[in-house]
N, C-alpha and C. Protein backbone atom coordinates (compact mmCIF):
# COMPACT_ATOMS: atom_id res chain seq x y z
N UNK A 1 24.01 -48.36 14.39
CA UNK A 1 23.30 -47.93 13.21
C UNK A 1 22.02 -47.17 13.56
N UNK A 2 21.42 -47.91 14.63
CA UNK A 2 20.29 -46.68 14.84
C UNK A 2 20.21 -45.65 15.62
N UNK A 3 21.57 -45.38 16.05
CA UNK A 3 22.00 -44.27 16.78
C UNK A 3 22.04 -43.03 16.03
N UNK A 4 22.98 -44.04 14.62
CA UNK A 4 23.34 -42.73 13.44
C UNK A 4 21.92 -42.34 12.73
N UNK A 5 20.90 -43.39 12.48
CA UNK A 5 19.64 -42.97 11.96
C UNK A 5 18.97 -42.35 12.60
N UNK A 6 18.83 -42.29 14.60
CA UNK A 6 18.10 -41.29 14.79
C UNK A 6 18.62 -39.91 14.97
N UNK A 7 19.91 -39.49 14.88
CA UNK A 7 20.65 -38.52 14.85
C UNK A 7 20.25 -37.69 13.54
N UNK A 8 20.80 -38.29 12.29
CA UNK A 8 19.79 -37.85 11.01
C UNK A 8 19.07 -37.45 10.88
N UNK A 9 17.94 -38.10 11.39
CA UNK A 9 16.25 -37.74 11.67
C UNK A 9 16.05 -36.57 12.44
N UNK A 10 16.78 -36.78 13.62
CA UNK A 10 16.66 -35.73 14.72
C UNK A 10 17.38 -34.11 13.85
N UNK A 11 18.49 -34.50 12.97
CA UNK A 11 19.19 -32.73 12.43
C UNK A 11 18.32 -32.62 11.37
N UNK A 12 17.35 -33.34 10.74
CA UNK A 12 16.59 -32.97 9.63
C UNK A 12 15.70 -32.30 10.44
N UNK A 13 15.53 -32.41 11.36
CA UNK A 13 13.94 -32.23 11.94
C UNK A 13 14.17 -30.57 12.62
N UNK A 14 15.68 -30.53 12.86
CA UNK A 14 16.04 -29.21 13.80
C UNK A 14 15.90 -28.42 12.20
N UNK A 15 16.63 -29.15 11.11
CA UNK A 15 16.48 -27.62 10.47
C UNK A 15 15.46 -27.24 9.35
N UNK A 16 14.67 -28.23 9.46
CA UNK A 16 13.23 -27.89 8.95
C UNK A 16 13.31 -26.98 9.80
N UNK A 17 13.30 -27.05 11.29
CA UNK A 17 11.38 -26.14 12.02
C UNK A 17 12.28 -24.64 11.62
N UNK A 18 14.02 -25.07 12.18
CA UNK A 18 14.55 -23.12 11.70
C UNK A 18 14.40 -22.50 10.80
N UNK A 19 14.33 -23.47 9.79
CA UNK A 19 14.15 -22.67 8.64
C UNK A 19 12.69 -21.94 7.96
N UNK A 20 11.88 -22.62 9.21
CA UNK A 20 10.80 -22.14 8.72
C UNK A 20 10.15 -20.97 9.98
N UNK A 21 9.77 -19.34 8.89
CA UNK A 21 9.56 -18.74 9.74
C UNK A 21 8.33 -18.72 11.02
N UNK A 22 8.19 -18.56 12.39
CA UNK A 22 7.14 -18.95 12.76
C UNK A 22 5.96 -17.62 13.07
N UNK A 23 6.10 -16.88 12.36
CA UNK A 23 5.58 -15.79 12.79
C UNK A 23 5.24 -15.31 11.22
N UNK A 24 4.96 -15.78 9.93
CA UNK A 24 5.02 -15.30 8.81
C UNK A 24 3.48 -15.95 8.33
N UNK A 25 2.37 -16.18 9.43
CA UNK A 25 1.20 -16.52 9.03
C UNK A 25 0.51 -15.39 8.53
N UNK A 26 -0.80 -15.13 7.69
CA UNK A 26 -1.47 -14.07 7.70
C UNK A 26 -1.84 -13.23 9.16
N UNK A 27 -1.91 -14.23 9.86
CA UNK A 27 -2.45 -13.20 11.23
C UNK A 27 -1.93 -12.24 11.56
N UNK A 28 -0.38 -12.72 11.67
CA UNK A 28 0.59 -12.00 11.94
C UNK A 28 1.15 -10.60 11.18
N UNK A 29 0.81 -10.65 10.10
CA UNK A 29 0.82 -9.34 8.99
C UNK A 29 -0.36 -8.51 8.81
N UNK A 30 -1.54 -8.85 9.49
CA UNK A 30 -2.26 -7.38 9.64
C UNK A 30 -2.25 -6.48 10.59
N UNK A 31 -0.75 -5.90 10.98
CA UNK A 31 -0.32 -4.26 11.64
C UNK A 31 0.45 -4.18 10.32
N UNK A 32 0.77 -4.67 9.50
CA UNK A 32 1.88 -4.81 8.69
C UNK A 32 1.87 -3.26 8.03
N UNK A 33 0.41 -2.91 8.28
CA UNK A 33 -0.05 -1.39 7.46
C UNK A 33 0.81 -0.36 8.30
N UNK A 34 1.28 -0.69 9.48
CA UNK A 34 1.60 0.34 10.58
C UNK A 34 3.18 0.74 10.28
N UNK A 35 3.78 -0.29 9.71
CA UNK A 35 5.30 -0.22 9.59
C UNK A 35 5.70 1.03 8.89
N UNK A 36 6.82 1.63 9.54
CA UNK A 36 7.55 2.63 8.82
C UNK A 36 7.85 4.25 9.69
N UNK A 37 7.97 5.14 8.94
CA UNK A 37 8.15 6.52 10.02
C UNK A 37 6.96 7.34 9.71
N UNK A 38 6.38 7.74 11.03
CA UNK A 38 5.50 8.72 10.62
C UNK A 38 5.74 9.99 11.70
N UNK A 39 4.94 10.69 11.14
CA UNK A 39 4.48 12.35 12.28
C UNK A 39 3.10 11.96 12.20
N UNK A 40 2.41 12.31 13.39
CA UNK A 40 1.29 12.44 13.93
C UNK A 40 0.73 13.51 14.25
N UNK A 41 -0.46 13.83 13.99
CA UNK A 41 -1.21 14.92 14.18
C UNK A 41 -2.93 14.78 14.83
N UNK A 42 -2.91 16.06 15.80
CA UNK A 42 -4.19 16.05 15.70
C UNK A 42 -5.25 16.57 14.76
N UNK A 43 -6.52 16.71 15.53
CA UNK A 43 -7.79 16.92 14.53
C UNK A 43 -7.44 18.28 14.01
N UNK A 44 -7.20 19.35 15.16
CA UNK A 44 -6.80 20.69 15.11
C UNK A 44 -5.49 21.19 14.28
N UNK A 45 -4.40 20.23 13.74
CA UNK A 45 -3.51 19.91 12.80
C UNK A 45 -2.49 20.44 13.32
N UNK A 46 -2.35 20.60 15.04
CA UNK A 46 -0.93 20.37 15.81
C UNK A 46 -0.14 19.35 15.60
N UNK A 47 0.74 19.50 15.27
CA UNK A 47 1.82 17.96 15.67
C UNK A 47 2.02 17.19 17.19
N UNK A 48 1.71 16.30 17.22
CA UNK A 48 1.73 15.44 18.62
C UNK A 48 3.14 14.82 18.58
N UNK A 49 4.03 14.12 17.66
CA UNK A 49 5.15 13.87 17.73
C UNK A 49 5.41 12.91 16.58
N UNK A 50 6.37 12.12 16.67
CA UNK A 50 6.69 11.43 15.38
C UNK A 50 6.83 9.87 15.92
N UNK A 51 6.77 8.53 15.44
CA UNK A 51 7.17 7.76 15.73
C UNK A 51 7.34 6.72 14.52
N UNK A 52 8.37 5.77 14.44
CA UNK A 52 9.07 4.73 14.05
C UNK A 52 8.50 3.36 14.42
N UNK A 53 7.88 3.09 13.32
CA UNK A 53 7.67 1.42 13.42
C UNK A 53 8.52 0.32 12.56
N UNK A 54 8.98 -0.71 13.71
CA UNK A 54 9.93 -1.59 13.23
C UNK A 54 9.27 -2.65 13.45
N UNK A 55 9.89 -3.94 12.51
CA UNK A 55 9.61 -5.51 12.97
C UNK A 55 10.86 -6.04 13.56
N UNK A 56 10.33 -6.52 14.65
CA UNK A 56 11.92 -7.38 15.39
C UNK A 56 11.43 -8.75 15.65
N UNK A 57 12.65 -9.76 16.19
CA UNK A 57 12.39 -10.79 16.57
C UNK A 57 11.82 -11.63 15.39
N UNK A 58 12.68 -11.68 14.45
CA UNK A 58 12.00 -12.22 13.41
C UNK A 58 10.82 -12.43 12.71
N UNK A 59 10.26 -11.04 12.78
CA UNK A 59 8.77 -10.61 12.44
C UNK A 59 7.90 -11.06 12.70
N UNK A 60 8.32 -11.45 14.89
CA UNK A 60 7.15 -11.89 15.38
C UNK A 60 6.43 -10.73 16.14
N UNK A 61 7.32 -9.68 16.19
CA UNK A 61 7.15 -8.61 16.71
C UNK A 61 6.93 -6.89 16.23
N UNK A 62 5.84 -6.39 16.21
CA UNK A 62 6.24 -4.72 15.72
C UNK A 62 6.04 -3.58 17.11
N UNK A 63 7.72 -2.99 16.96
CA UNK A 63 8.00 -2.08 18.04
C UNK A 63 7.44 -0.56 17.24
N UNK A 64 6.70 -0.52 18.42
CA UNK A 64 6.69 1.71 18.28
C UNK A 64 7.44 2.11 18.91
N UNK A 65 8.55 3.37 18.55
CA UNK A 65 9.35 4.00 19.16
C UNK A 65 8.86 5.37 19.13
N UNK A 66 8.45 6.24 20.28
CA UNK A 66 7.15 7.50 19.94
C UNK A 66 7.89 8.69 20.58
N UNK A 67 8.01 9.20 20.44
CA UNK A 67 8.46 10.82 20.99
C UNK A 67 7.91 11.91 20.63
N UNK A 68 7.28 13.01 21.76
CA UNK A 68 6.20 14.03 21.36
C UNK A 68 7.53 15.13 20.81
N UNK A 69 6.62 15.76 20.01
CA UNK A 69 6.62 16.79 19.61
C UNK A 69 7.46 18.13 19.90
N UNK A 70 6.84 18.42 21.52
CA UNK A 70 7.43 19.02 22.46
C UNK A 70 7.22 18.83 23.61
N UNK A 71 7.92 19.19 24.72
CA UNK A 71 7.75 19.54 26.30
C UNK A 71 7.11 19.52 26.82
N UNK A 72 6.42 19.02 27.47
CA UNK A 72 5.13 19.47 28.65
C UNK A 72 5.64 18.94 29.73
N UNK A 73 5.79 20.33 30.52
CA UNK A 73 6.58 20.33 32.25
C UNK A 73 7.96 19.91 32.00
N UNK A 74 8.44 20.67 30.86
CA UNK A 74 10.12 20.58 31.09
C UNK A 74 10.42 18.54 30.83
N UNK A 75 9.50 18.31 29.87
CA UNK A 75 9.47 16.83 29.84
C UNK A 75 9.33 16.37 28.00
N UNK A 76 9.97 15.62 27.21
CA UNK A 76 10.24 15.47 25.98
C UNK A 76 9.50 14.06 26.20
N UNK A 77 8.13 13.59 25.84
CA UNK A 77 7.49 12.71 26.33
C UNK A 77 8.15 11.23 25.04
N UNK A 78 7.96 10.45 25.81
CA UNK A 78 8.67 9.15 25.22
C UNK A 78 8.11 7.89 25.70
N UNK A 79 8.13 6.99 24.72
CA UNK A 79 7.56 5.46 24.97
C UNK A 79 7.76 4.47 23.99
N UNK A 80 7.42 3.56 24.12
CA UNK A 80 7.29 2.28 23.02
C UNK A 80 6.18 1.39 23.56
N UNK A 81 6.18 0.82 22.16
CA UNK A 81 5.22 -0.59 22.25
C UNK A 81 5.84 -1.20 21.84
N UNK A 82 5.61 -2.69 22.12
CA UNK A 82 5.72 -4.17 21.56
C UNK A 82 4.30 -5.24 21.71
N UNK A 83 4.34 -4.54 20.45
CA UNK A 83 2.75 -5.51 19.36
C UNK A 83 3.02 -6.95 18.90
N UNK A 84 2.09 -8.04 19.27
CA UNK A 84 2.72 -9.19 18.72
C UNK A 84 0.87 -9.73 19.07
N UNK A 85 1.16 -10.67 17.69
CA UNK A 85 0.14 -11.80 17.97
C UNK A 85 0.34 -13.04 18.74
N UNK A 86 -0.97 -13.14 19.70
CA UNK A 86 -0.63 -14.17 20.53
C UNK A 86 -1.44 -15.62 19.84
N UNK A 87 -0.75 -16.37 19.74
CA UNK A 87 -1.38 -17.73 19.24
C UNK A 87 -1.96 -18.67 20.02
N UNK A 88 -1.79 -18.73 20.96
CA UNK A 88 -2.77 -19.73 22.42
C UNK A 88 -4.03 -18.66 22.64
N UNK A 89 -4.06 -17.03 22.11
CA UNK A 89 -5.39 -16.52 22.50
C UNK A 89 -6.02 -16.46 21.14
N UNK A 90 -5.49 -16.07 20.25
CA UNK A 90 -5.85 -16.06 19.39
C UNK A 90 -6.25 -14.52 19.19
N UNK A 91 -5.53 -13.70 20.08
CA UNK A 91 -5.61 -12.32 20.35
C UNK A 91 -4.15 -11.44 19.55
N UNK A 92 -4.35 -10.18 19.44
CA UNK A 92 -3.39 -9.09 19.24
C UNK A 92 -3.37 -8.87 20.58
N UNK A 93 -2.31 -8.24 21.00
CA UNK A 93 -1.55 -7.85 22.64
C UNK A 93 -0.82 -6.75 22.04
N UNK A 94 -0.54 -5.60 23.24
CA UNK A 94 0.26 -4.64 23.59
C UNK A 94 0.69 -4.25 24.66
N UNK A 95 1.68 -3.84 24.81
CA UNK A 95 2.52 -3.14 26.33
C UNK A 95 3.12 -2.31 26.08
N UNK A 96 2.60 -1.05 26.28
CA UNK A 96 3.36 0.33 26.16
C UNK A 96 4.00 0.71 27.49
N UNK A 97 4.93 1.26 27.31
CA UNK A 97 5.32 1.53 28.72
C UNK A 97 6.13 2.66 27.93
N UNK A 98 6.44 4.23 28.80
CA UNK A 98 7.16 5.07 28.83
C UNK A 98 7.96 5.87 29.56
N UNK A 99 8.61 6.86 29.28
CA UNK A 99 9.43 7.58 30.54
C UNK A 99 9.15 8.13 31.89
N UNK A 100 7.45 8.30 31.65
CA UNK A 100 6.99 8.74 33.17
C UNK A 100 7.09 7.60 34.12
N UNK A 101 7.06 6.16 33.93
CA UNK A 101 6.98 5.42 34.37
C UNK A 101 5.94 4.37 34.33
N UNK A 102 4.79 4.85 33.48
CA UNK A 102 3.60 4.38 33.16
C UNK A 102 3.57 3.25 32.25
N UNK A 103 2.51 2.18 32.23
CA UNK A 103 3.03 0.98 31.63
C UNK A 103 1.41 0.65 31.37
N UNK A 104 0.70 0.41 30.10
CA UNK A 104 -0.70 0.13 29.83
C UNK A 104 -0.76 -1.50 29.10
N UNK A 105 -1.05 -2.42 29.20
CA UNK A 105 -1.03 -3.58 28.82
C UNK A 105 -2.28 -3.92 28.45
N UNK A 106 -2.34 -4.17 26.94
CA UNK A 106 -3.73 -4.15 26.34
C UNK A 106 -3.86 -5.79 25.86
N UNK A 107 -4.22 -6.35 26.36
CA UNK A 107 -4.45 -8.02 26.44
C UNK A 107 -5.27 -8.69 25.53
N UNK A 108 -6.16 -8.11 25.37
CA UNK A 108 -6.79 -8.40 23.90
C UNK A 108 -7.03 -7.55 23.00
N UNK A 109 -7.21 -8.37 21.93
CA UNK A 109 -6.95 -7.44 20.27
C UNK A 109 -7.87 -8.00 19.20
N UNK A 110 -8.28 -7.01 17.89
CA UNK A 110 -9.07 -8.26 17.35
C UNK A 110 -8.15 -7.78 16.27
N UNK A 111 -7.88 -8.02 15.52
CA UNK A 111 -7.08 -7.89 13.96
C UNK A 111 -8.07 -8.41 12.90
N UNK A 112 -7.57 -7.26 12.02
CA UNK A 112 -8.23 -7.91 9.97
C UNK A 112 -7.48 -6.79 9.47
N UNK A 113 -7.56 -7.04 7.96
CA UNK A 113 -6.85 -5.87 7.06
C UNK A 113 -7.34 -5.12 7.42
N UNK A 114 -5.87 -3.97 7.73
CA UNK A 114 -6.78 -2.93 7.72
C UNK A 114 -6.98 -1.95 9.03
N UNK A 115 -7.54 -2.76 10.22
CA UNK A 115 -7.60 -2.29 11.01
C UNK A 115 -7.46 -3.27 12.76
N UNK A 116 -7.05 -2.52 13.51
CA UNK A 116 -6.47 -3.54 14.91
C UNK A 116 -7.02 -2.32 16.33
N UNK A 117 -8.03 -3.34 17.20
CA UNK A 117 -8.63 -2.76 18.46
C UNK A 117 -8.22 -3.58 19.47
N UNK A 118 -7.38 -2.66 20.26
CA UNK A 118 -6.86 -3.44 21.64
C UNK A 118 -8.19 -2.77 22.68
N UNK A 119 -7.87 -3.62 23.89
CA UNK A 119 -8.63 -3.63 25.02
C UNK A 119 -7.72 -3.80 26.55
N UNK A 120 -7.39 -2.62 27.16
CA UNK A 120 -6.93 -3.02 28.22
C UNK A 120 -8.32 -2.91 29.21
N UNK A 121 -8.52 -3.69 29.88
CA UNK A 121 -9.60 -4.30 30.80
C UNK A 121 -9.96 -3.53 32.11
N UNK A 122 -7.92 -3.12 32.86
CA UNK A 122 -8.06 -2.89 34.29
C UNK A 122 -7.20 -1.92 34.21
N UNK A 123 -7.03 -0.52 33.67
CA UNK A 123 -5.73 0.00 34.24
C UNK A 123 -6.19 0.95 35.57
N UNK A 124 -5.40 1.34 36.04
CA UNK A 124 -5.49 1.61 37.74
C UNK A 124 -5.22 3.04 37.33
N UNK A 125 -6.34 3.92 37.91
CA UNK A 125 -6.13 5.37 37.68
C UNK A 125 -6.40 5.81 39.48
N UNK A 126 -6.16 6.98 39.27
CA UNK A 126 -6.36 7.82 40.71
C UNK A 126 -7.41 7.96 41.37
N UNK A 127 -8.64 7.72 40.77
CA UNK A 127 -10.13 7.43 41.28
C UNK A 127 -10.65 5.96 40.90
N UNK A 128 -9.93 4.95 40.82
CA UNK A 128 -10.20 3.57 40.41
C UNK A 128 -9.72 2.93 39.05
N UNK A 129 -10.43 1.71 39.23
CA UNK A 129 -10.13 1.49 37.37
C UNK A 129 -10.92 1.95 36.78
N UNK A 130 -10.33 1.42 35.30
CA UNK A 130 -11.41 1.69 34.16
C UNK A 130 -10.55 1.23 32.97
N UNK A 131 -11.56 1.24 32.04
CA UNK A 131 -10.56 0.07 30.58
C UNK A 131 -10.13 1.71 29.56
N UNK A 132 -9.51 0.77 29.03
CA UNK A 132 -9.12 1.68 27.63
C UNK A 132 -8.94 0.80 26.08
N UNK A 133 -9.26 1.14 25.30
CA UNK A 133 -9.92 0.83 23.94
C UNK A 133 -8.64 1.75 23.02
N UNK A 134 -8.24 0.54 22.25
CA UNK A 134 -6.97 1.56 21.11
C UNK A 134 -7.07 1.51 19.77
N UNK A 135 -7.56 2.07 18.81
CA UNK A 135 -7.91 1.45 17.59
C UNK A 135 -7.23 2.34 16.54
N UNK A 136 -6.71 1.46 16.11
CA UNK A 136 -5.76 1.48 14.63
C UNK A 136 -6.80 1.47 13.29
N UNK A 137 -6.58 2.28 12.25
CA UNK A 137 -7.08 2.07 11.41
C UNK A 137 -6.80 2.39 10.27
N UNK A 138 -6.16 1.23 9.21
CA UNK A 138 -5.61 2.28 7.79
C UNK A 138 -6.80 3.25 7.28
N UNK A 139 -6.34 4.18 6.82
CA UNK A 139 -6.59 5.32 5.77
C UNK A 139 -6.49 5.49 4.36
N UNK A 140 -5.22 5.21 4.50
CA UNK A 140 -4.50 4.85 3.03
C UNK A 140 -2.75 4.31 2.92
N UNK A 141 -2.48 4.30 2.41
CA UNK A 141 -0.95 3.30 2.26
C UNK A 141 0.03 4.65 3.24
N UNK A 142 -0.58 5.96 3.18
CA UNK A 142 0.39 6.92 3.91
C UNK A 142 -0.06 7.72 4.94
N UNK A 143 -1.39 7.21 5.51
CA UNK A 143 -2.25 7.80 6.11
C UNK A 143 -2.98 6.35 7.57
N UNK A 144 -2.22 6.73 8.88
CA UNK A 144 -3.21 6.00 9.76
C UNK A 144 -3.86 6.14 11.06
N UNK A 145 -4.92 6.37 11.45
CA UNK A 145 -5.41 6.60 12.64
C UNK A 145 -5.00 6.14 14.10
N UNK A 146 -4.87 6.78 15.16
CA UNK A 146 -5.10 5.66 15.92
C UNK A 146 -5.75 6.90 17.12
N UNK A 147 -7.22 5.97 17.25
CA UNK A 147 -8.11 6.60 18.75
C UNK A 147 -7.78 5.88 19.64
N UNK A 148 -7.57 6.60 20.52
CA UNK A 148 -7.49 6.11 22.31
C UNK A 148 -8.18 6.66 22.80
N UNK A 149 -9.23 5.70 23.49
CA UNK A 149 -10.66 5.92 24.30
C UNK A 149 -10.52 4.92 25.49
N UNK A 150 -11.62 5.81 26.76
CA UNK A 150 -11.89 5.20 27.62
C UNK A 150 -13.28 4.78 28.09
N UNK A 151 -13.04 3.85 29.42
CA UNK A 151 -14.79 3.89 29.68
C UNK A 151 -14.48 4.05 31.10
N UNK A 152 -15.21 4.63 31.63
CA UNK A 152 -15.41 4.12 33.25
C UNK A 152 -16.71 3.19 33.72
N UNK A 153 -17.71 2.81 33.26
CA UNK A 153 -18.64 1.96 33.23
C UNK A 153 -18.47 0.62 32.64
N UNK A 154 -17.76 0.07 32.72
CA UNK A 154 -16.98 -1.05 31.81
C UNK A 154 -17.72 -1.21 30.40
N UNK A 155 -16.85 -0.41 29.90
CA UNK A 155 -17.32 -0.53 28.33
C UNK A 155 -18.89 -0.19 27.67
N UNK A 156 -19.46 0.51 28.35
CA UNK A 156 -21.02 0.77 27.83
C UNK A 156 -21.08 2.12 27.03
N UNK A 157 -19.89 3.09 27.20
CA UNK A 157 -19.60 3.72 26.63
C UNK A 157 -18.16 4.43 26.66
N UNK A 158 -17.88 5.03 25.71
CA UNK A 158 -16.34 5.21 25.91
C UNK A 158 -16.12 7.05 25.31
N UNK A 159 -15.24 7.73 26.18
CA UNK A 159 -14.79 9.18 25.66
C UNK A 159 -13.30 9.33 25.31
N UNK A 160 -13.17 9.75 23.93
CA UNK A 160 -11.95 10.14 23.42
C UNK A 160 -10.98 10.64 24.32
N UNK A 161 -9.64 10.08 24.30
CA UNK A 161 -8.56 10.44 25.10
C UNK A 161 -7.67 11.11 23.78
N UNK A 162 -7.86 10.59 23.02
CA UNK A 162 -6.93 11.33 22.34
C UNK A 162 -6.65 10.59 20.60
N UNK A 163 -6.81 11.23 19.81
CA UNK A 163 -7.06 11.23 18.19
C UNK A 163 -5.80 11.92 17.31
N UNK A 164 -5.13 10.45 16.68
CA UNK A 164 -4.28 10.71 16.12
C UNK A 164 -4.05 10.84 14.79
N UNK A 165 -4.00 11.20 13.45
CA UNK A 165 -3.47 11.26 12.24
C UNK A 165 -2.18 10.89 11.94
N UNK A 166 -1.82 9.73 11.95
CA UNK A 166 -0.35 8.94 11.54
C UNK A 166 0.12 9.62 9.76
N UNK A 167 0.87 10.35 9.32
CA UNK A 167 1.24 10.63 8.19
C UNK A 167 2.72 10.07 7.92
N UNK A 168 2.76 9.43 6.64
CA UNK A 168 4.37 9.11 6.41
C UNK A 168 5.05 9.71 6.01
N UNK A 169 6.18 9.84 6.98
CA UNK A 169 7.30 10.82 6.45
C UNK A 169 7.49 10.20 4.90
N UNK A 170 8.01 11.27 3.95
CA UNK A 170 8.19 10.94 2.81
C UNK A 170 10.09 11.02 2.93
């Protein structure tokens, strides 16, 4: 008899936790602004390329799927991210990695409506390290930023790498 009662106990208990999503806290829904297809542009109102935001993994996860525009050096530039909130840091995280082979891992994040700033700390360039700074920022429901800046002085000041205008495909 108390074999069959803790068996009971034990399948109630499995399908509570499945059924409940674990990734459906508020924290977790402010990139939520990022989802969908856009074209990107710069300041100068070139097109930089287009990319696709999805939720996977049971919306513990939002993937960028990015592809430029055009060519540079006989090369159709390509990458992704996988954005996810981390709950033991209490951080936003990213890992982009793309076709050149390049891979940027941004370890901390701060999130609120609205807007999301990663921090990669150490990436390894050809004259040393130096951090890089990524900041997301809604605009409007069809409109979103994202600056990528660096520092070489650890963070005392930082110069634009590159300024994006996220627009939604309609």
């Amino acid at each position: 008899m108390k074999k069959i009662f803790l068996l009971l106990c034990l399948g109630s208990f499995v399908l509570s936790a499945s059924s409940q999503k674990p990734c459906s806290k508020p924290e977790y829904r402010q990139f939520d602004f990022w989802i969908g297809e856009w074209e990107a542009f710069a300041p100068n109102g070139n097109k930089g390329g287009d990319s696709k935001i999805s939720v996977i993994l049971d919306s513990c996860v939002i993937l960028e799927e990015w592809v430029s525009a055009g060519a540079q050096q006989g090369l159709i530039y390509k990458g992704k991210s996988f954005n996810s909130y981390n709950t033991a840091t209490k951080q936003w995280q990213q890992t982009w990695t793309d076709n050149t082979g390049n891979t940027t891992e941004f370890l901390r994040g701060e999130g609120s409506d609205g807007k999301i700033v990663y921090y990669a700390d150490k990436v390894m360039g050809p004259k040393g390290n130096f951090m890089r700074k990524l900041t997301f920022t809604k605009l409007s429901n069809d409109r979103v930023r994202q600056l990528g800046e660096r520092s070489d002085d650890d963070g005392k000041s930082w110069t634009t790498e590159y300024d994006l205008e996220y627009r939604r495909k309609k």
